[in-house]
Protein backbone atom coordinates (compact mmCIF):
# COMPACT_ATOMS: atom_id res chain seq x y z
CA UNK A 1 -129.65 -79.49 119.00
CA UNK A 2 -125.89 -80.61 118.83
CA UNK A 3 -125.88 -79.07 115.81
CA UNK A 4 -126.56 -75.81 116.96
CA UNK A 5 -124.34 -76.46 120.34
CA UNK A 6 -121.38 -77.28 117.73
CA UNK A 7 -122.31 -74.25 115.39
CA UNK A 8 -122.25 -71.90 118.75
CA UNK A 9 -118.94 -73.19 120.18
CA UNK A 10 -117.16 -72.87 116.62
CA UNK A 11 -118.71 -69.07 116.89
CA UNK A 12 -117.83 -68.59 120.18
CA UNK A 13 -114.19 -69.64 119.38
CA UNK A 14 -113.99 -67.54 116.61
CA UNK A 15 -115.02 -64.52 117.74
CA UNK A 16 -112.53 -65.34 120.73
CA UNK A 17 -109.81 -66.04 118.59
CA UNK A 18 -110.47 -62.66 116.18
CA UNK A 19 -110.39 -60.43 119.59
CA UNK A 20 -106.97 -61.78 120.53
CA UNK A 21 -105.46 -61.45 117.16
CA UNK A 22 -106.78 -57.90 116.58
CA UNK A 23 -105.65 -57.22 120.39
CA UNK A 24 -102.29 -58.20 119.30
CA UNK A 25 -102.54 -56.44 116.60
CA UNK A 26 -103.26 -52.97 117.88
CA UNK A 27 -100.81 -53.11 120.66
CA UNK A 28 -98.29 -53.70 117.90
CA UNK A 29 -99.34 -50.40 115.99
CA UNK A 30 -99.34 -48.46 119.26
CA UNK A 31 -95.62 -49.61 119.94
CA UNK A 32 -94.83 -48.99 116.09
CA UNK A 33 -96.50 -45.66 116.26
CA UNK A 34 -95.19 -44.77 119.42
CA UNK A 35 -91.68 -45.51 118.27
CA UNK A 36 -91.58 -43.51 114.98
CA UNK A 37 -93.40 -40.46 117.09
CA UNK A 38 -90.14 -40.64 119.16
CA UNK A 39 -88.04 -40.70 116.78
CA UNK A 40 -89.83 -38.38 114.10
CA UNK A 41 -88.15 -35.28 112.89
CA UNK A 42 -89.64 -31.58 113.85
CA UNK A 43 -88.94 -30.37 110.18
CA UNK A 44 -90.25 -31.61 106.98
CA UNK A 45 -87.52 -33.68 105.02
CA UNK A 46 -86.40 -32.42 101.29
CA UNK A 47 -87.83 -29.36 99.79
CA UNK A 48 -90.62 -27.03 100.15
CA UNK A 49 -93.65 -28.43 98.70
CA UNK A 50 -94.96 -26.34 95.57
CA UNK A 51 -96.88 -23.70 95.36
CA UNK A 52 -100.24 -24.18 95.23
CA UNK A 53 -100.13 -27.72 97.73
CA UNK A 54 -101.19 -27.21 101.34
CA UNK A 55 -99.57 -28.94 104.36
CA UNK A 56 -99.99 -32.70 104.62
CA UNK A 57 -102.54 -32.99 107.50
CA UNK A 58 -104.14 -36.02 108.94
CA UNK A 59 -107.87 -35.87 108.19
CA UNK A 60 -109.20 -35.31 111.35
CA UNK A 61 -112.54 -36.94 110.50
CA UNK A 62 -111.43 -40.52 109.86
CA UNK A 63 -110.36 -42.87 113.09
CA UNK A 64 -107.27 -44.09 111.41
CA UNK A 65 -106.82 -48.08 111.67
CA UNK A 66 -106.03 -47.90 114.91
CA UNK A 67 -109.89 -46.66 115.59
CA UNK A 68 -111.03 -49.22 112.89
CA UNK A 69 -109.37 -52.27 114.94
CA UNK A 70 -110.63 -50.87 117.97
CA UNK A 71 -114.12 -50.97 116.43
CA UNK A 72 -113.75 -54.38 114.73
CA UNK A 73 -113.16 -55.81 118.53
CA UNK A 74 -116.48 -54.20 119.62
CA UNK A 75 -118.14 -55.88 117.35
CA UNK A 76 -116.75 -59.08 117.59
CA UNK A 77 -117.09 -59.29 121.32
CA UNK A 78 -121.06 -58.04 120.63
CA UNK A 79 -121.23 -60.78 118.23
CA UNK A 80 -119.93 -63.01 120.62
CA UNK A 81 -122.14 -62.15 123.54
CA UNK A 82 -125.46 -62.71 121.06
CA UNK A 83 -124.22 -66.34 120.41
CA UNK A 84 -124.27 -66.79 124.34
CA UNK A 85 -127.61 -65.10 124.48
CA UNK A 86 -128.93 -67.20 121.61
CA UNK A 87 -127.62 -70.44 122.77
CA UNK A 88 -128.62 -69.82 126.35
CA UNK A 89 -132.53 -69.41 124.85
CA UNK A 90 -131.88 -72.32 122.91
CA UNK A 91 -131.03 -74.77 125.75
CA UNK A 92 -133.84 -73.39 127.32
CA UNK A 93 -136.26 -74.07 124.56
CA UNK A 94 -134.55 -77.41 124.46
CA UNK A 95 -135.54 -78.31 127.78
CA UNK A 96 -138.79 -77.07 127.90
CA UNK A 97 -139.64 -79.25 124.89
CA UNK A 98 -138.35 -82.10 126.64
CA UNK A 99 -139.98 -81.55 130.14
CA UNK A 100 -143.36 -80.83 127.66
CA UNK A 101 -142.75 -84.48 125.42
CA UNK A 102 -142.14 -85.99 128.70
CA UNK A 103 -144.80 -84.62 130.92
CA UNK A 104 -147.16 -85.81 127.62
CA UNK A 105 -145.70 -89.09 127.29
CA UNK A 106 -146.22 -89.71 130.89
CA UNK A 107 -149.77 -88.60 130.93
CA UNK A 108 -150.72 -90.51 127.41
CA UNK A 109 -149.38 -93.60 129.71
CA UNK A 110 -151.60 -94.01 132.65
């Protein structure tokens, strides 16, 4: 059972630990982006491109990083909140086996 306590709190911390780096992490990239956005020029630098080459687009389908981080948090915090599920049914186990082995103890005594 400490085991498993020790396992959960190292899982716990992790998880903790991931959500503040990539927290850090995406408010940096929203200041970074933010900033060049500012200070972005209106018309494309050098020459025309070729012909036969479209405009540069974002792809409109894909998140970007940004999205990606974002998503990486969810899933570390829903990691997170399973380890507290799974160690709070745990303990509970825990103790019932122990009220069980003691309540049988007791009663093999008399």
């Amino acid at each position: 059972r400490e085991k498993q306590n020790k396992e959960f709190q190292m899982t716990v911390s992790d998880q903790r630990s991931t959500q503040q780096l990539l927290k850090k992490a995406l408010d940096f990239l929203k200041d970074f982006y933010a900033k060049k956005a500012s200070f972005a020029q209106q018309e494309p630098a050098g020459p025309p491109p070729p012909a036969g080459f479209k405009e540069y687009k974002n792809n409109t389908q894909s998140g970007g990083v940004m999205q990606l981080l974002k998503q990486i948090i969810t899933d570390a915090k829903a990691m997170e909140a399973e380890a507290i599920r799974s160690e709070e049914d745990s303990q509970k186990a825990y103790e019932d086996f122990v009220k069980e082995t003691n309540a049988s103890i007791e009663a093999k005594s008399k």
